[in-house]
Each structure stands twice: as C-alpha cells, then as structure tokens.
Protein backbone atom coordinates (compact mmCIF):
# COMPACT_ATOMS: atom_id res chain seq x y z
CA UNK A 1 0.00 0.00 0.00
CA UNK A 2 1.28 3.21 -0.75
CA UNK A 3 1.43 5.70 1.74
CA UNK A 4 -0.49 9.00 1.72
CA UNK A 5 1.39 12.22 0.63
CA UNK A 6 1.56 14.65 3.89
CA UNK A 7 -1.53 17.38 4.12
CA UNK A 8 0.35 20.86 3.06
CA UNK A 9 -1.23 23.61 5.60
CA UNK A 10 -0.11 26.60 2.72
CA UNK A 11 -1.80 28.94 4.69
CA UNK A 12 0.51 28.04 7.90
CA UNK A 13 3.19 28.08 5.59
CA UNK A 14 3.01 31.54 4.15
CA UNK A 15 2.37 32.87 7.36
CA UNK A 16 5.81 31.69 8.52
CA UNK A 17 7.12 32.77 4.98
CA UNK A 18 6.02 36.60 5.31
CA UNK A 19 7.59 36.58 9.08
CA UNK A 20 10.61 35.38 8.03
CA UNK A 21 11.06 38.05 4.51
CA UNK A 22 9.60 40.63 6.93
CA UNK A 23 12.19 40.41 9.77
CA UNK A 24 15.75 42.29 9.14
CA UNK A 25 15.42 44.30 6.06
CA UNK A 26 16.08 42.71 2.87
CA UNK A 27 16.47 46.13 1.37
CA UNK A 28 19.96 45.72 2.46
CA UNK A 29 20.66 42.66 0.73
CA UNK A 30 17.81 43.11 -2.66
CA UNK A 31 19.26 46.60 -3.46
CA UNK A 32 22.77 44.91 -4.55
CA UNK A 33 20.70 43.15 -6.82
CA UNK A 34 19.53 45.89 -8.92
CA UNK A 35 20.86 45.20 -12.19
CA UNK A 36 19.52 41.72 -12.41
CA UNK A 37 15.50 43.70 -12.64
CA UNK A 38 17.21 46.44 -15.22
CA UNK A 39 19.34 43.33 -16.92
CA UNK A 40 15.34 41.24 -16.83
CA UNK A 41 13.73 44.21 -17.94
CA UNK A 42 16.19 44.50 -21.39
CA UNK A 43 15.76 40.58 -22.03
CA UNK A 44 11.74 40.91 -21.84
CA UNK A 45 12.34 44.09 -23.88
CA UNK A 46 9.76 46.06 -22.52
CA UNK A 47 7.93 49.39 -23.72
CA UNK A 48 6.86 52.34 -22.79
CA UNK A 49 3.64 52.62 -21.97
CA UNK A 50 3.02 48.58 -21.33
CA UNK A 51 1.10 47.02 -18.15
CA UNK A 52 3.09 45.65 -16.10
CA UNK A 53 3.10 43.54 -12.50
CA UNK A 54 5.84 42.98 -10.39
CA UNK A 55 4.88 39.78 -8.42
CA UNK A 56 6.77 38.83 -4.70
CA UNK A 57 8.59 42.31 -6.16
CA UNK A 58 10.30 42.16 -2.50
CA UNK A 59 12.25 45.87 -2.43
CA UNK A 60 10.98 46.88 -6.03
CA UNK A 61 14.03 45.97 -8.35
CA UNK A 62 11.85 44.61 -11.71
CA UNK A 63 9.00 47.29 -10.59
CA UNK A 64 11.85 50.49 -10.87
CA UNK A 65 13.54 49.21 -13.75
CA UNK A 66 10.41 48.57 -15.65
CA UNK A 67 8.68 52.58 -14.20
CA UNK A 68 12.16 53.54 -15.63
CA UNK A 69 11.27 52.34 -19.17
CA UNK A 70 7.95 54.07 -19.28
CA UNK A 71 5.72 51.37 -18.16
CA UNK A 72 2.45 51.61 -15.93
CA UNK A 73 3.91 49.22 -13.04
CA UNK A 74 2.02 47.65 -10.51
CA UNK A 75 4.39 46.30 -7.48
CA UNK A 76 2.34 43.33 -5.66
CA UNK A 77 3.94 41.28 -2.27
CA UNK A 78 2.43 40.07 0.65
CA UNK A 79 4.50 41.89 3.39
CA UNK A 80 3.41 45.39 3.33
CA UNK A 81 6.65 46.79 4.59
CA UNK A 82 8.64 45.88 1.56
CA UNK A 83 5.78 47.43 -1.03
CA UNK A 84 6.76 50.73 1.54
CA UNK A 85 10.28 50.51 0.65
CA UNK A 86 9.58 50.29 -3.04
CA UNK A 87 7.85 53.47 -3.25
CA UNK A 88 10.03 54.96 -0.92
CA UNK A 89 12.77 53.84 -3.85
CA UNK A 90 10.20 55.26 -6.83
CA UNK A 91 9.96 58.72 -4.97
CA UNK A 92 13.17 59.18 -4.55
CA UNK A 93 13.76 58.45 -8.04
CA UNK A 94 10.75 60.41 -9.13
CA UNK A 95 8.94 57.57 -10.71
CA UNK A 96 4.90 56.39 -10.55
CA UNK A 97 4.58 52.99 -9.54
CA UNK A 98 1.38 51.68 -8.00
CA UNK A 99 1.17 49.05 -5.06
CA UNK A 100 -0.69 46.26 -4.05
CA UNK A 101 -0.69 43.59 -0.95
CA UNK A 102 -1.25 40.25 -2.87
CA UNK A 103 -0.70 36.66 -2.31
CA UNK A 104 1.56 35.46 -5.50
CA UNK A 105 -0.91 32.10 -5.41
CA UNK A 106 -4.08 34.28 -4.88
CA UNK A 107 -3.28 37.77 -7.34
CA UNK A 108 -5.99 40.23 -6.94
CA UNK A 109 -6.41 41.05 -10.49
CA UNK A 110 -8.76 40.70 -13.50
CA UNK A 111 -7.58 37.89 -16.74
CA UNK A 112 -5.16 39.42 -19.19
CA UNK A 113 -4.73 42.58 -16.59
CA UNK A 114 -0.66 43.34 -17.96
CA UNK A 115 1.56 43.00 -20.71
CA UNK A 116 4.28 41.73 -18.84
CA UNK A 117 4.30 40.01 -15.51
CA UNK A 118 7.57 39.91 -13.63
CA UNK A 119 9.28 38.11 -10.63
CA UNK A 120 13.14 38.39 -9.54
CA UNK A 121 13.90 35.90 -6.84
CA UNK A 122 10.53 36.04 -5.71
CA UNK A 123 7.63 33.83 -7.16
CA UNK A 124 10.02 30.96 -6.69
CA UNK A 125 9.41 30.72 -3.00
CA UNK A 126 5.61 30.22 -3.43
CA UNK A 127 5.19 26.98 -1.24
CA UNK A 128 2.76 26.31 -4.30
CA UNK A 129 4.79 26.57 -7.57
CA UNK A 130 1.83 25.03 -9.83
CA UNK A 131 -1.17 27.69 -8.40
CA UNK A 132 1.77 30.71 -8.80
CA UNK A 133 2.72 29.70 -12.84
CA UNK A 134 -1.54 29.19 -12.63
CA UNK A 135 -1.86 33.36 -11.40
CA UNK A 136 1.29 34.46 -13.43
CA UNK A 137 -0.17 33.06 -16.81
CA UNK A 138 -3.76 34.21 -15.98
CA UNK A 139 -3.47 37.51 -15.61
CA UNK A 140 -0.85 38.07 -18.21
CA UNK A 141 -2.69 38.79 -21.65
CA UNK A 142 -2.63 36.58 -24.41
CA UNK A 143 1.02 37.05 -26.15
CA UNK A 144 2.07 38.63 -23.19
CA UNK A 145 5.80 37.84 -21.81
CA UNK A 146 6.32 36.47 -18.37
CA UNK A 147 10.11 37.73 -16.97
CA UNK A 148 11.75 35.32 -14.21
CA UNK A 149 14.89 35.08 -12.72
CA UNK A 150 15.12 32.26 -10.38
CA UNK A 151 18.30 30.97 -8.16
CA UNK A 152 19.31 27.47 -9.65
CA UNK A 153 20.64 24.91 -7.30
CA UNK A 154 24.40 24.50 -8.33
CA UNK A 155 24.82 28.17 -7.75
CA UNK A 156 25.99 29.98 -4.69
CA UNK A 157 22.51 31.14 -3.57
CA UNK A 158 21.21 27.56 -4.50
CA UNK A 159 24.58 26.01 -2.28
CA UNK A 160 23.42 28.25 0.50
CA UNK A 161 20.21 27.17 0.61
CA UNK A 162 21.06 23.66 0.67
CA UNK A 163 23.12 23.89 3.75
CA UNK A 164 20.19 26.19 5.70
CA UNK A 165 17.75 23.04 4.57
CA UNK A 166 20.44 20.59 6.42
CA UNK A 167 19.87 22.60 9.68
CA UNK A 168 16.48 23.97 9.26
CA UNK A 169 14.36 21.14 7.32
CA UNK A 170 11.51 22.91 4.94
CA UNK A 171 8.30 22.00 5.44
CA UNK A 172 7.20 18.89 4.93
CA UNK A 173 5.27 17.61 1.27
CA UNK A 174 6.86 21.35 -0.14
CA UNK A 175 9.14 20.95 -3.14
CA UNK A 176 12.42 22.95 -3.31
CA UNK A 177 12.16 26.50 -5.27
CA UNK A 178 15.47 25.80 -6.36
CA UNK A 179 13.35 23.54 -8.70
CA UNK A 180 12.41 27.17 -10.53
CA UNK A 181 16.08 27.31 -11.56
CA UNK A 182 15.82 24.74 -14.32
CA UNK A 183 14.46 24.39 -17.19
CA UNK A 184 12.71 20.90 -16.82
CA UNK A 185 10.64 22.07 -14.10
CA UNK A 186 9.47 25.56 -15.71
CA UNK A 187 8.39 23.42 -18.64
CA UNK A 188 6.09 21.44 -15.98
CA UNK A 189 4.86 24.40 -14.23
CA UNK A 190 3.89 26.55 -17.67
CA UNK A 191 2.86 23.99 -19.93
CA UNK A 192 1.37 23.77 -23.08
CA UNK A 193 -0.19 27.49 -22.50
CA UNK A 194 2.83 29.44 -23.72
CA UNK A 195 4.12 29.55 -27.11
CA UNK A 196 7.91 29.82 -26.00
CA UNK A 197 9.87 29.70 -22.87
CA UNK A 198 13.40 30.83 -23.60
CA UNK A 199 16.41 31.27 -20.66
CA UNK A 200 20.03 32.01 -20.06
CA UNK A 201 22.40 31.32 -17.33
CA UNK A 202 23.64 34.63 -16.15
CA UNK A 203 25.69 35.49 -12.74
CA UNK A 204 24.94 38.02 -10.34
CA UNK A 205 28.29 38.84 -8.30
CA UNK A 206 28.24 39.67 -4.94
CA UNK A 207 31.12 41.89 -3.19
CA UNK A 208 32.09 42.16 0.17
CA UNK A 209 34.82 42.68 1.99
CA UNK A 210 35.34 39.34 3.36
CA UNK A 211 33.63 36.33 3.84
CA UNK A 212 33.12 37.15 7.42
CA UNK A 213 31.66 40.38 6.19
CA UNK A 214 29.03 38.77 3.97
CA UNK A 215 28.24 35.90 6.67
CA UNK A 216 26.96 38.89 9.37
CA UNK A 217 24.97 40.98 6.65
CA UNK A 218 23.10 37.96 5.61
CA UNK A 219 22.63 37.03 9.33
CA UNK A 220 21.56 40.54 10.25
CA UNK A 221 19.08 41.29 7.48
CA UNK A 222 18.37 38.28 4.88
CA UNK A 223 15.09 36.73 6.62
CA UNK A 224 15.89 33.20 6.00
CA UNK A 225 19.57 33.20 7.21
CA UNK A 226 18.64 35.27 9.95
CA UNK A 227 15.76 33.14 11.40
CA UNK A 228 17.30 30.09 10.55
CA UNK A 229 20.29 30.93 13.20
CA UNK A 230 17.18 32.16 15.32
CA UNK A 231 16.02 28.33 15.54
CA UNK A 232 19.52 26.69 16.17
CA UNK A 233 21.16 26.30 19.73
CA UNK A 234 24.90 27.59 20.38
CA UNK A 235 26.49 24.19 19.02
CA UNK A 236 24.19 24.73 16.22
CA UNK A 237 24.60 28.15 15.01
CA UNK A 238 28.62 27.24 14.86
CA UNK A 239 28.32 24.21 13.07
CA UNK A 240 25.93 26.33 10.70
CA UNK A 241 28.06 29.77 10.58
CA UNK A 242 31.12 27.35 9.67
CA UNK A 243 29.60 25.83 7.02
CA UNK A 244 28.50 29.04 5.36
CA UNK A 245 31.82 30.35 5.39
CA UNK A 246 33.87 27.47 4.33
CA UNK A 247 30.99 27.98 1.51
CA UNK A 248 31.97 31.30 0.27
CA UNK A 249 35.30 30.71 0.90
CA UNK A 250 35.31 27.97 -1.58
CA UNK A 251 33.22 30.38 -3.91
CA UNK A 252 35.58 32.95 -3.69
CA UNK A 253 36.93 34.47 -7.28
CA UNK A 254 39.11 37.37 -5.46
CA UNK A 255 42.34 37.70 -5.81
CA UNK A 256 42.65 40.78 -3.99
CA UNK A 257 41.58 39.79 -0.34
CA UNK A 258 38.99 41.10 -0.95
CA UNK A 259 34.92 38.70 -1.57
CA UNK A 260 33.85 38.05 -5.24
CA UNK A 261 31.19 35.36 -5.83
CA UNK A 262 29.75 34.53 -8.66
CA UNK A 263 26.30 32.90 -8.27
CA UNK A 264 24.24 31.62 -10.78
CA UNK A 265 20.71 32.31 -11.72
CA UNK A 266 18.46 31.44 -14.42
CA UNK A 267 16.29 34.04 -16.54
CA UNK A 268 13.77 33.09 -18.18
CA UNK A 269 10.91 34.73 -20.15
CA UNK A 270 7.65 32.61 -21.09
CA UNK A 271 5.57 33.96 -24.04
CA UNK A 272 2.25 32.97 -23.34
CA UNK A 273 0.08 31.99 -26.07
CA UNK A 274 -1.87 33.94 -28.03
C-alpha cells in the first residue's frame, strides 16, 4: 500500500514565509541586486507605456527598472513593509509605480490585466509553484511575456540554501524553489499554454569585503539566514556559521583579499500563447 502524501497547511506556511522576509530588512541585501531587474527588464524588452506587475517584487528591483522604461507598473507582495520601501525607492527616483498587498498564489487582479508580468527571486518561493505559474499566466494577456529570474541549485545562492535546509528542514510535502532554476521544471509548471519559454544562465556577483563580512549581513538582514540561526542552539549556530563560510570561501573568485562570488541564476521569459 502506498502511503499517503503529507496534508500541506499553505496557509501556515506563508504565514511563517512573510515573518521570516519581513524580519531584518532585505532592502539591504535586494538593493545589490539591482541590475539583475534592469538586466530582466532588457531581455523581456519592454515598452513604454506597457502594463506591467511585479509579483513577490520584495524591495521593487523589476518594478523600478520597468517605471524607468515608461511602463504603468504595478508592485504586488504580501509583506506590506517591503511594497513601503519600493515606493520609498520610486519617490526618490521620481517615478509612478502603483502598489498592491497580494498573495503570488491568490493575485488580486482581472484575466489578461498586464503586458508583462515579472518576478526576480521572488515567485520561486511560493510553497505552491503550480497555483503561482496558474496566477502568473492568468493575468498576463494573451502574447504577453512572463520575466523570471530564479536561483538554480548548483549556484551559490542555491549552495546556501542547501546547507540552511540541512539545519532547518523545509516544510514537509513542499518541493524545493530551487526547482524554478531549471528548465525541466518551468516546462512542468507553464505547460502547453505558452508559445515559447526561452532562458540564459547569467551570474549576479556579490562583493564584500570578506567572507566574514558577507556571513553577518546575511545574518543581520536576509530573513531566512537570519531566522534560521534564530532556531539553532549555540552548538548549532557554529556548526551552521562554519559551514556558510567554508561555503563562500570555496566560492571565492578574489584575488585581492577582498569577496567576489559569482552565483548563478536562471532568466527566463515565457511567451504565453496567443
């Protein structure tokens, strides 16, 4: 007899999820990452004047770049704070960008609503990858473009993650959103709905001083670093902080003292059918 799959609580789930990308401030950590939403935006090759939704836009990367082309942008996340920051980023800039609390799995807008729908780093950690691709390709119109760019699991993000799953075990009956990162798996998500889904390995680098100095910003503000060393006792937390330096030690591309990592992500743009 086969056993029964485990009951996924998703609601439980993304409660703990919005704690976690609520606590510290990922601004300090997603604003580094700036030129992967202008580098998305290019690829997509947006235009002025197109509708356009930034879904899980976390600090507002995709949303700025894309207001800076001309579009009508719509940021959507579900923890208010970091929709805040992202027109706090647009004003400062002197760009329009609207706003919206939304549930990536639930979006709270009409069939064939944008253009272009975009996600950096963010619709991949829907603990519901099938209903997300569902919302994304709904309310994107009919040969609309859907931009991604998604961590994949042999880079350093994707490393990372694997050694916070060793101490901190995901939730149970969830698949990994590393999964998002290749190109088998975006294939099962989107389907036979989309006329083309075309990606490129690219590498965002990330620059510290040391790898001491990356460890404590990512342990300060990145939400799932910081509240995985939140669940670990002493012994833990050593075994853990060891591991993620020997990580980006090994990553290291310096040759200046200095911390240079490559890590690789995967962009991808779906072009749903017509």
């Amino acid at each position: 007899m086969t056993a029964n799959a485990p009951t996924v609580d998703y609601d439980a789930i993304k409660t703990r999820q919005r704690d976690t990308w609520g606590s510290g401030d990922y601004a300090v950590i997603g604003t580094t990452l700036q030129i992967v939403g202008e580098t998305l935006c290019e690829t997509v090759d947006l235009e002025a004047g197109q509708r356009v939704l930034d879904v899980a836009a976390g600090n507002g990367n995709a949303s700025l770049a894309a207001a800076r082309r001309g579009c009508q942008v719509t940021a959507s996340d579900y923890v208010s704070s970091l929709l805040e920051g992202t027109l706090a980023r647009a004003a400062s800039d002197g760009l329009t960008i609207e706003s919206r609390e939304a549930d990536a799995e639930a979006l709270p807008f009409p069939d064939a609503s944008f253009d272009a729908v975009l996600s950096t780093f963010g619709v991949m950690f829907t603990p519901n990858p099938e209903r997300a691709a569902a919302e994304l390709l709904r309310v994107c119109r009919p040969g609309g473009r859907i931009g991604l760019t998604n961590w994949t699991p042999a880079g350093f993000i994707g490393q990372m993650f694997k050694i916070v799953g060793r101490h901190v075990p995901p939730p149970a009956g969830v698949r990994s959103p590393l999964e998002w990162g290749t190109e088998p798996r975006l294939s099962e998500l989107f389907g036979s709905d989309v006329e083309a889904i075309d990606s490129q390995r690219r590498h965002f680098v990330f620059r510290y001083r040391s790898a001491q100095d990356w460890l404590d910003t990512f342990r300060t503000y990145y939400g799932p670093t910081l509240k995985a060393f939140g669940t670990l006792d002493d012994a833990g937390q050593k075994a853990f902080e060891q591991e993620l330096l020997a990580l980006a030690d090994e990553s290291n591309t310096s040759t200046t003292g200095a911390l240079r990592i490559p890590s690789e992500y995967l962009e991808v743009v779906v072009v749903k059918a017509a």
